[in-house]
N, C-alpha and C. Protein backbone atom coordinates (compact mmCIF):
# COMPACT_ATOMS: atom_id res chain seq x y z
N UNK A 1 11.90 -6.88 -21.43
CA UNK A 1 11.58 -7.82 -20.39
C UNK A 1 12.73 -8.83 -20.28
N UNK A 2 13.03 -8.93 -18.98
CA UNK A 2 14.09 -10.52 -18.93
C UNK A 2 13.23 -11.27 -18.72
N UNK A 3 14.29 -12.60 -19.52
CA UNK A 3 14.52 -13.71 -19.90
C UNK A 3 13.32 -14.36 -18.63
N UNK A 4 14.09 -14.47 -17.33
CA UNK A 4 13.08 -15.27 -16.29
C UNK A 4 11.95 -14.29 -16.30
N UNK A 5 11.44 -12.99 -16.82
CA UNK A 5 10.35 -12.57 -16.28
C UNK A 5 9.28 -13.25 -17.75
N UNK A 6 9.91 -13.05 -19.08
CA UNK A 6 9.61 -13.95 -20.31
C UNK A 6 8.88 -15.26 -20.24
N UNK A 7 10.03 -16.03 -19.59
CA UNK A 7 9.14 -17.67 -18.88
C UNK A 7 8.22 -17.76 -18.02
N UNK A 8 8.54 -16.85 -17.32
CA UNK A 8 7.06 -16.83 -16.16
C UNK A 8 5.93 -16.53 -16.82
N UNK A 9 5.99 -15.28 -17.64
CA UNK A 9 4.42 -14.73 -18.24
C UNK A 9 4.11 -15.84 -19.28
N UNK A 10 5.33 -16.83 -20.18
CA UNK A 10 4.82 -17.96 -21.22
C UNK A 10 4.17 -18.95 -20.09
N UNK A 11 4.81 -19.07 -19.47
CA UNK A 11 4.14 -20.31 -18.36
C UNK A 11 2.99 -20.42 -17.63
N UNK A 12 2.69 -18.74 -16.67
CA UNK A 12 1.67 -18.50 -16.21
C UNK A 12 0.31 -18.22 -17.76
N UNK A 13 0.65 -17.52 -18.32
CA UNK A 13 -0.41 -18.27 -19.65
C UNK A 13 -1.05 -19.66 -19.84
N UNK A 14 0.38 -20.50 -20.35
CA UNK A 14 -0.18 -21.90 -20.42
C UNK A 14 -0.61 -22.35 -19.12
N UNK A 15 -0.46 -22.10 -17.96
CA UNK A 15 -1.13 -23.07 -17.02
C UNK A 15 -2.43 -22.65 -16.87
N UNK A 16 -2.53 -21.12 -16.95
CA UNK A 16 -4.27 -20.51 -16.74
C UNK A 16 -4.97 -21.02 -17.63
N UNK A 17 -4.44 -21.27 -19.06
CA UNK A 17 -5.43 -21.19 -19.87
C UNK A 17 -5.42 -22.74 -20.71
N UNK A 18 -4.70 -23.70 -19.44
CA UNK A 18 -5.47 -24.97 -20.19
C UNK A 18 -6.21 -25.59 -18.62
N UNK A 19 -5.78 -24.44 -17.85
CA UNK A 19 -6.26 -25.10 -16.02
C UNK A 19 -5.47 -26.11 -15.68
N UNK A 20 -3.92 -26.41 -16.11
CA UNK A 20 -3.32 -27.34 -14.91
C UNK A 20 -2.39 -26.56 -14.69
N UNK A 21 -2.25 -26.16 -13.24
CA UNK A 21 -1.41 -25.95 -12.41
C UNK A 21 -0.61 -26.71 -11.88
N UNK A 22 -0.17 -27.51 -12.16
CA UNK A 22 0.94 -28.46 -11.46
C UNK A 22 2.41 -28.37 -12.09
N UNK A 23 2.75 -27.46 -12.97
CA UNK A 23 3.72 -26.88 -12.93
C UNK A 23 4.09 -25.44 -11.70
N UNK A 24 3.41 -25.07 -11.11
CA UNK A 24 3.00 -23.85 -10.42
C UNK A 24 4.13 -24.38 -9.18
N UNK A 25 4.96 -25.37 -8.76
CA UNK A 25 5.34 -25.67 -8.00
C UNK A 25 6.62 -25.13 -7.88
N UNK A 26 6.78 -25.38 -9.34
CA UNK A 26 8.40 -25.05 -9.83
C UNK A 26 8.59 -23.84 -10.01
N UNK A 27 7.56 -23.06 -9.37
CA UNK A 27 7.78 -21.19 -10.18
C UNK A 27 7.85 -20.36 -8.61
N UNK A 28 7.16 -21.22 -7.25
CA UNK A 28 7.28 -20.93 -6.53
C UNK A 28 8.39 -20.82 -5.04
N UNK A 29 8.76 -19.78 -4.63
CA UNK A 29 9.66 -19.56 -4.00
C UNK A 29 10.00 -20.66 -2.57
N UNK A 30 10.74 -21.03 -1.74
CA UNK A 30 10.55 -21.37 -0.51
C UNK A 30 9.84 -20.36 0.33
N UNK A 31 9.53 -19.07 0.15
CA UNK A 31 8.82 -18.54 1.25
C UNK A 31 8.28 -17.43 0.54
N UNK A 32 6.43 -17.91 0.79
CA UNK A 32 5.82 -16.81 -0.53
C UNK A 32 4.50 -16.42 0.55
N UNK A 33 3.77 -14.91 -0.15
CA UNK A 33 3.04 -14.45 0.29
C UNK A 33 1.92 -13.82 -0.86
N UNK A 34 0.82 -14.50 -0.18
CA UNK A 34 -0.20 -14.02 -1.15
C UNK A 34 -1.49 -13.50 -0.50
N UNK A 35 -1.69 -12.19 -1.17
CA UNK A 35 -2.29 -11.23 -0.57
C UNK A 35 -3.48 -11.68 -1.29
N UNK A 36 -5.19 -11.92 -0.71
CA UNK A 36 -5.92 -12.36 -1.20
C UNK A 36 -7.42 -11.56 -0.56
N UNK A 37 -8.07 -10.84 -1.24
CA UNK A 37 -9.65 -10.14 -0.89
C UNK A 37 -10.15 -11.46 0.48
N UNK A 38 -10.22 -12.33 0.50
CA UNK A 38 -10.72 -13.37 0.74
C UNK A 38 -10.84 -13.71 1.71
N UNK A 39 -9.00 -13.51 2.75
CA UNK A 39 -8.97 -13.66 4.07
C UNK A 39 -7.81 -12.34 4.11
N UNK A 40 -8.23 -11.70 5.55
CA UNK A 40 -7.57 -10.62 6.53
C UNK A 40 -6.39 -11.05 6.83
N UNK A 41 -5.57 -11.98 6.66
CA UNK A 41 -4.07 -12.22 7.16
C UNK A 41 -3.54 -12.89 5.67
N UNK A 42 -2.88 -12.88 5.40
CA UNK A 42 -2.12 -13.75 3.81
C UNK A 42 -1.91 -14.99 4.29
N UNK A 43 -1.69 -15.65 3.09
CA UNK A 43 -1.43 -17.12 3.02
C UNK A 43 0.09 -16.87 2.86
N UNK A 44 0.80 -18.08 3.62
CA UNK A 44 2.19 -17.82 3.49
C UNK A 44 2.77 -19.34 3.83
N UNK A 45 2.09 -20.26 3.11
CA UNK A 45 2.30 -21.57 2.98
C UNK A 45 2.12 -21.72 1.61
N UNK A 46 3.01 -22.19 0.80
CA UNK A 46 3.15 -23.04 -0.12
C UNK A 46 2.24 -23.43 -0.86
N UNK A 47 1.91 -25.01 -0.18
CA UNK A 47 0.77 -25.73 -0.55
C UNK A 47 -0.34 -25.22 -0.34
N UNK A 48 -0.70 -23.99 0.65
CA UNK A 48 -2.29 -23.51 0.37
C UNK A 48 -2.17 -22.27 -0.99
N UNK A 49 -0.93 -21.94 -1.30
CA UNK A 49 -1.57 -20.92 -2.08
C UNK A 49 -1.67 -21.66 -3.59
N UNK A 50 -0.46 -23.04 -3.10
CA UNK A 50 -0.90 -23.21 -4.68
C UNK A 50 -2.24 -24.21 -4.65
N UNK A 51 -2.41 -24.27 -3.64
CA UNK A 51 -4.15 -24.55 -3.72
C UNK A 51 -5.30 -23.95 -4.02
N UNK A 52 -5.15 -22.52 -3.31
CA UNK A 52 -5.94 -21.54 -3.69
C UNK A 52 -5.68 -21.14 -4.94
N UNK A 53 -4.95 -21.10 -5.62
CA UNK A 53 -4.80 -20.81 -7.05
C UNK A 53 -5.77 -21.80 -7.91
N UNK A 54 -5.12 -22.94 -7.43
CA UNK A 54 -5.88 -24.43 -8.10
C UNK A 54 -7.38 -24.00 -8.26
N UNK A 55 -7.49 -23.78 -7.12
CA UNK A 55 -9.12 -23.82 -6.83
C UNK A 55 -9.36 -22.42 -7.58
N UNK A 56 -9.04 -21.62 -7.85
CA UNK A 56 -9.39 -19.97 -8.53
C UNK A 56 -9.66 -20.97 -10.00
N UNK A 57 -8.15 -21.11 -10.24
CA UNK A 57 -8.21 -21.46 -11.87
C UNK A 57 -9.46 -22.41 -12.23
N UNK A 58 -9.55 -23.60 -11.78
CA UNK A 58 -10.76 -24.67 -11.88
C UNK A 58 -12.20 -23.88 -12.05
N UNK A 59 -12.36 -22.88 -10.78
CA UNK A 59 -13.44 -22.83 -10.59
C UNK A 59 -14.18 -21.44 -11.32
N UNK A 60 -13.55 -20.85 -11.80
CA UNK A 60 -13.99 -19.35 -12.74
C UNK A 60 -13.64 -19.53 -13.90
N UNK A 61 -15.13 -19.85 -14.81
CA UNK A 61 -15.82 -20.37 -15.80
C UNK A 61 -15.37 -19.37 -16.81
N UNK A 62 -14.76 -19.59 -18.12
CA UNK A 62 -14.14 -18.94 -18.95
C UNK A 62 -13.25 -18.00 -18.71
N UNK A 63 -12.07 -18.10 -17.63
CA UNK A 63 -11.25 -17.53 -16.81
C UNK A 63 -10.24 -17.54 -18.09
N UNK A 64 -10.44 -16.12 -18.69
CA UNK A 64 -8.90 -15.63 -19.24
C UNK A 64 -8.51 -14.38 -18.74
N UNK A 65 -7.05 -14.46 -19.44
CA UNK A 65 -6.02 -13.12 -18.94
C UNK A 65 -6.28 -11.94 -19.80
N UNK A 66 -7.45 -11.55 -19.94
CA UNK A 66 -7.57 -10.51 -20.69
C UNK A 66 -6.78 -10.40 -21.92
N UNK A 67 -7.15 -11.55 -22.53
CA UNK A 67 -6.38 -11.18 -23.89
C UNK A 67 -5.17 -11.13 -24.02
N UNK A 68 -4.06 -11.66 -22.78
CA UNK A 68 -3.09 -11.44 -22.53
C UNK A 68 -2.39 -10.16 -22.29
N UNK A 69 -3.34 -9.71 -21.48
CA UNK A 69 -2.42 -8.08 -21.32
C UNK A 69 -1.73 -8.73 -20.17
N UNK A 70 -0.60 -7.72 -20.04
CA UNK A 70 0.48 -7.51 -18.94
C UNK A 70 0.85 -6.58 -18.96
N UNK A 71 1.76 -6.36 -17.69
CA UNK A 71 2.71 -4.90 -18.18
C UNK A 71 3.95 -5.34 -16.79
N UNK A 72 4.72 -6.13 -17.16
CA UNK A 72 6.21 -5.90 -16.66
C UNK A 72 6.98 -4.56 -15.75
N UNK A 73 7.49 -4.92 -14.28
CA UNK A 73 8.59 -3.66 -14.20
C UNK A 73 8.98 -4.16 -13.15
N UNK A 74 10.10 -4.60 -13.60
CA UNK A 74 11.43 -4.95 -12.82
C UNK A 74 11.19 -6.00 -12.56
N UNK A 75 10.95 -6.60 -11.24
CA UNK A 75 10.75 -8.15 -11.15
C UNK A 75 9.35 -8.19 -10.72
N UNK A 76 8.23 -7.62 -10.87
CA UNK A 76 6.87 -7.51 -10.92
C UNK A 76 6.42 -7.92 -12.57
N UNK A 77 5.22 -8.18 -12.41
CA UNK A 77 4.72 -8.65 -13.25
C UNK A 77 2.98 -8.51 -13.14
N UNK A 78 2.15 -7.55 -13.63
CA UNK A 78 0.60 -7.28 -13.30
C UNK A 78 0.13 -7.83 -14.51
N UNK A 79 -0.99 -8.91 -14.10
CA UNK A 79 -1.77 -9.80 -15.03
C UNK A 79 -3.09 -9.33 -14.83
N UNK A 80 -4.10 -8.95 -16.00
CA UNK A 80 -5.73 -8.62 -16.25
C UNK A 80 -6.01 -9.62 -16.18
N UNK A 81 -7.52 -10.20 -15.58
CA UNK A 81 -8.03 -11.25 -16.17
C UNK A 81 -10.00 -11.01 -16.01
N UNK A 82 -10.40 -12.07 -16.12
CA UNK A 82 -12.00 -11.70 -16.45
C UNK A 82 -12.45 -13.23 -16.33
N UNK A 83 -14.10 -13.54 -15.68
CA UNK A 83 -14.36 -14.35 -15.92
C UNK A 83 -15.51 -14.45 -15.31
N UNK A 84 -16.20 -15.77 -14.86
CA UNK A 84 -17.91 -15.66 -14.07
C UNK A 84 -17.63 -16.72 -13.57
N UNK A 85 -18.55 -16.01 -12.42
CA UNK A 85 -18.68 -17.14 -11.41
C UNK A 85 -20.38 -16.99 -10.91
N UNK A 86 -21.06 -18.56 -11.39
CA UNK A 86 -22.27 -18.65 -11.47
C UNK A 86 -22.40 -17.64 -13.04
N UNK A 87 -22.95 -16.62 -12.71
CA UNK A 87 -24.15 -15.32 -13.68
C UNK A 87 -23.28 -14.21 -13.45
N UNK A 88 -22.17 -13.91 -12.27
CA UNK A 88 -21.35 -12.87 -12.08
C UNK A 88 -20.20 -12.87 -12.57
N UNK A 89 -19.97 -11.71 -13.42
CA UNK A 89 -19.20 -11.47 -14.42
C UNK A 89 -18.42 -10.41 -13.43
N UNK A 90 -16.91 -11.49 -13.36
CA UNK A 90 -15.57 -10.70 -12.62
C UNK A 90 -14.89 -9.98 -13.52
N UNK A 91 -13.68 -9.65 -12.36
CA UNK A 91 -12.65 -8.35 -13.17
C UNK A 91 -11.53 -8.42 -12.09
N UNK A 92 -10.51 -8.57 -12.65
CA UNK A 92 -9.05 -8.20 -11.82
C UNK A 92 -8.13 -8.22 -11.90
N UNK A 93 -7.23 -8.36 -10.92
CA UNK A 93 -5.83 -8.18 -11.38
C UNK A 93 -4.86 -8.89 -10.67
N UNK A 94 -4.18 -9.49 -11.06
CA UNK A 94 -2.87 -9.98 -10.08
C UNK A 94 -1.48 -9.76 -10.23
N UNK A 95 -0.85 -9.28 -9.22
CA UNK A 95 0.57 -8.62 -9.32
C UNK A 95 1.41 -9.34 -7.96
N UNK A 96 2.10 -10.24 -9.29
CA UNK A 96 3.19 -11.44 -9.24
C UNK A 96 4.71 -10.52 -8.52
N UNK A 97 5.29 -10.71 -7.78
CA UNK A 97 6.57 -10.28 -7.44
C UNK A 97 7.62 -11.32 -7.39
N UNK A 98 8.43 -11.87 -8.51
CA UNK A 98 9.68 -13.07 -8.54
C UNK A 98 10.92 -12.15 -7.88
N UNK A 99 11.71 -13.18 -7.00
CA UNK A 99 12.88 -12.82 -6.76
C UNK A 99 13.90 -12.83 -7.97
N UNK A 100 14.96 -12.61 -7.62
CA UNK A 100 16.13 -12.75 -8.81
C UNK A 100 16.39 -14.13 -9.15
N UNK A 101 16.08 -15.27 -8.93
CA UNK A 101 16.30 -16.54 -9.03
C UNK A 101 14.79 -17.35 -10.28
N UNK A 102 14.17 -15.92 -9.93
CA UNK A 102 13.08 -16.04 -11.47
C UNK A 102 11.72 -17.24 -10.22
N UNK A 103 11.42 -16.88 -9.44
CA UNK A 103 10.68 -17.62 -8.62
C UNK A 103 9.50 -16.36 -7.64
N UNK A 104 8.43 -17.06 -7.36
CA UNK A 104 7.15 -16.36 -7.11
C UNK A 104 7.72 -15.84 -5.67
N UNK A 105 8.06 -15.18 -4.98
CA UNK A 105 7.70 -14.39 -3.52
C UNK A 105 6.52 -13.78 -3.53
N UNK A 106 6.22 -13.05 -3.91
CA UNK A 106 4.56 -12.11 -3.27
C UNK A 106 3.67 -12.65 -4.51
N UNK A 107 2.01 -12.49 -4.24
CA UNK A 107 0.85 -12.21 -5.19
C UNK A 107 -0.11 -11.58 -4.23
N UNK A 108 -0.24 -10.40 -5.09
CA UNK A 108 -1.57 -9.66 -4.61
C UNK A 108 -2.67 -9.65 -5.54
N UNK A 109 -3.50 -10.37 -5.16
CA UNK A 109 -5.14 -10.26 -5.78
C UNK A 109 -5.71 -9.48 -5.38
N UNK A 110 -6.65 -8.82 -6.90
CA UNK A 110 -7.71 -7.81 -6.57
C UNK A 110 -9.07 -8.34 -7.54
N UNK A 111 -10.26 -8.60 -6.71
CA UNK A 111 -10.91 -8.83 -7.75
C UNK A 111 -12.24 -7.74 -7.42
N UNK A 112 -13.34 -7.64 -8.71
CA UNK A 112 -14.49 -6.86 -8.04
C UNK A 112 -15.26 -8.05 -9.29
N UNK A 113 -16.45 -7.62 -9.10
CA UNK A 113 -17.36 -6.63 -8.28
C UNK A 113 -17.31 -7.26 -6.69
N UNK A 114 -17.83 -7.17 -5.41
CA UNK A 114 -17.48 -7.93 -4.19
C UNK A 114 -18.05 -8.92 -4.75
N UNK A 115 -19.56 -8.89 -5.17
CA UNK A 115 -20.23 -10.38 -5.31
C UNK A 115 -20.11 -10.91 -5.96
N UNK A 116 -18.59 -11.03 -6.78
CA UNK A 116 -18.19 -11.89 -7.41
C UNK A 116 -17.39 -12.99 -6.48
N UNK A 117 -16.60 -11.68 -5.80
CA UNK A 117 -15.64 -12.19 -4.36
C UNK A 117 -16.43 -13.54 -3.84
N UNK A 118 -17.16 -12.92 -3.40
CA UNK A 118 -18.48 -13.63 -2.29
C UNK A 118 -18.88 -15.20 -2.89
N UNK A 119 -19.03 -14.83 -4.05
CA UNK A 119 -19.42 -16.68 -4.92
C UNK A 119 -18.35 -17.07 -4.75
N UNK A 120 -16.94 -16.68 -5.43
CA UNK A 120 -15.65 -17.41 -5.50
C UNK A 120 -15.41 -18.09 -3.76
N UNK A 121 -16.07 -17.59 -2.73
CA UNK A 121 -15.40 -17.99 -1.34
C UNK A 121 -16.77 -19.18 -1.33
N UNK A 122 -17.50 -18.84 -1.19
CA UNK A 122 -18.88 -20.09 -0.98
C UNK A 122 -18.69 -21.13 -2.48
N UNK A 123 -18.34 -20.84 -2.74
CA UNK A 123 -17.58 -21.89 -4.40
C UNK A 123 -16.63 -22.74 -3.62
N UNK A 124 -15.44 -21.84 -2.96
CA UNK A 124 -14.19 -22.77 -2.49
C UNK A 124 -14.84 -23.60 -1.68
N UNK A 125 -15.68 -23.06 -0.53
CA UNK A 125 -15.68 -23.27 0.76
C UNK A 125 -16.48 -24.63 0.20
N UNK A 126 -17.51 -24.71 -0.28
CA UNK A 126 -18.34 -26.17 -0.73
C UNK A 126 -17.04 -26.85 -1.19
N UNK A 127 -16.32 -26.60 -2.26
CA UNK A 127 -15.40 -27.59 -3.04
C UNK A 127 -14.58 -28.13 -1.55
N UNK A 128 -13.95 -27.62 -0.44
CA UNK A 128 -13.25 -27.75 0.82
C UNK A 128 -14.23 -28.88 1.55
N UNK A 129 -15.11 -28.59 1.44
CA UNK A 129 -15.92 -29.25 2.63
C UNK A 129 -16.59 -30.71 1.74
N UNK A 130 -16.68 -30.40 0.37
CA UNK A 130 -16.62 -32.07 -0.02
C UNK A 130 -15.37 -32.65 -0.36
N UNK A 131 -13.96 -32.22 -0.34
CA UNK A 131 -12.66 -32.94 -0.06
C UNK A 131 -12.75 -33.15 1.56
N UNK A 132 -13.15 -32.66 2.12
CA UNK A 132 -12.92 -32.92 4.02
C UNK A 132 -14.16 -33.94 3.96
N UNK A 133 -15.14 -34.43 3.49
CA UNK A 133 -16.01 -35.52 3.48
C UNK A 133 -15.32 -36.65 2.94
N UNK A 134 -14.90 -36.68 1.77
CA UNK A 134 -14.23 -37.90 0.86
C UNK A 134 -13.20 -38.17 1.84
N UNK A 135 -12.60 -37.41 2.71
CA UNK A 135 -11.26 -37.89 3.20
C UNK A 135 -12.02 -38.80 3.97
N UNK A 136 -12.95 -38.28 5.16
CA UNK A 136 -13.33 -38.76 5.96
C UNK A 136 -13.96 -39.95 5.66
N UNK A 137 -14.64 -40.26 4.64
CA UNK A 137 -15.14 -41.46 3.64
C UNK A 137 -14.40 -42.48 4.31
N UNK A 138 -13.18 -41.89 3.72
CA UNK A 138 -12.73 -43.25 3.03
C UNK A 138 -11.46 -43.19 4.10
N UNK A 139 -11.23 -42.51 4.94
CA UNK A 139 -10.70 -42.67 6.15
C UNK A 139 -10.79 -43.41 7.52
């Protein structure tokens, strides 16, 4: 494995598995695409994916990387992971694509069972709609 593909998998570890993502900024490309079960067109803004990440990591309750499996090739990188949301016990996978500069361009998420899918979106969608209240609060 190279060196930048090395730091990414130490890094993406520590940020999953203490839940802060706010290093996630520095790993990401100027122009990234993330392929997501969730919505029919990709996210290809920045700040929403490292939002949607935010919101994945936060919100799926004993969310690890499978024990740290991976498996490396070339500038890809496929991560296991596992976790529940509510009583539904997930499963999936994400496959990271860094350019040569050691930085995120693509993520494709796969998760099952669907109705795991299905909580994780009515999970976001509540967490969305009480940040769009507080704004308005206090706006």
């Amino acid at each position: 494995m190279s060196e930048k593909m090395d730091a990414f998998v130490e890094a993406f570890f520590h940020m999953t598995s203490t839940k802060d993502i706010s290093g996630l900024e520095d790993w990401l490309a100027e122009e990234v695409t993330m392929h997501t079960p969730r919505f029919f067109k990709p996210i290809t803004n920045r700040t929403h994916m490292k939002a949607a990440l935010g919101a994945f990591v936060s919100l799926v309750e004993g969310l690890t990387y499978a024990d740290q499996r991976h498996w490396v090739s070339g500038n890809d990188v496929v991560f296991e992971f596992r976790g529940k949301v509510g009583k539904i016990e997930m499963h999936g996978i994400d496959i990271f694509t860094l350019n040569e500069a050691g930085k995120i361009t693509e993520l494709s998420v796969t998760i099952r069972p669907e109705s795991a899918l299905q909580a994780i979106g009515e999970t976001e969608d509540k967490m969305v709609m009480q940040m769009l209240a507080k704004k308005q609060a206090a706006g």
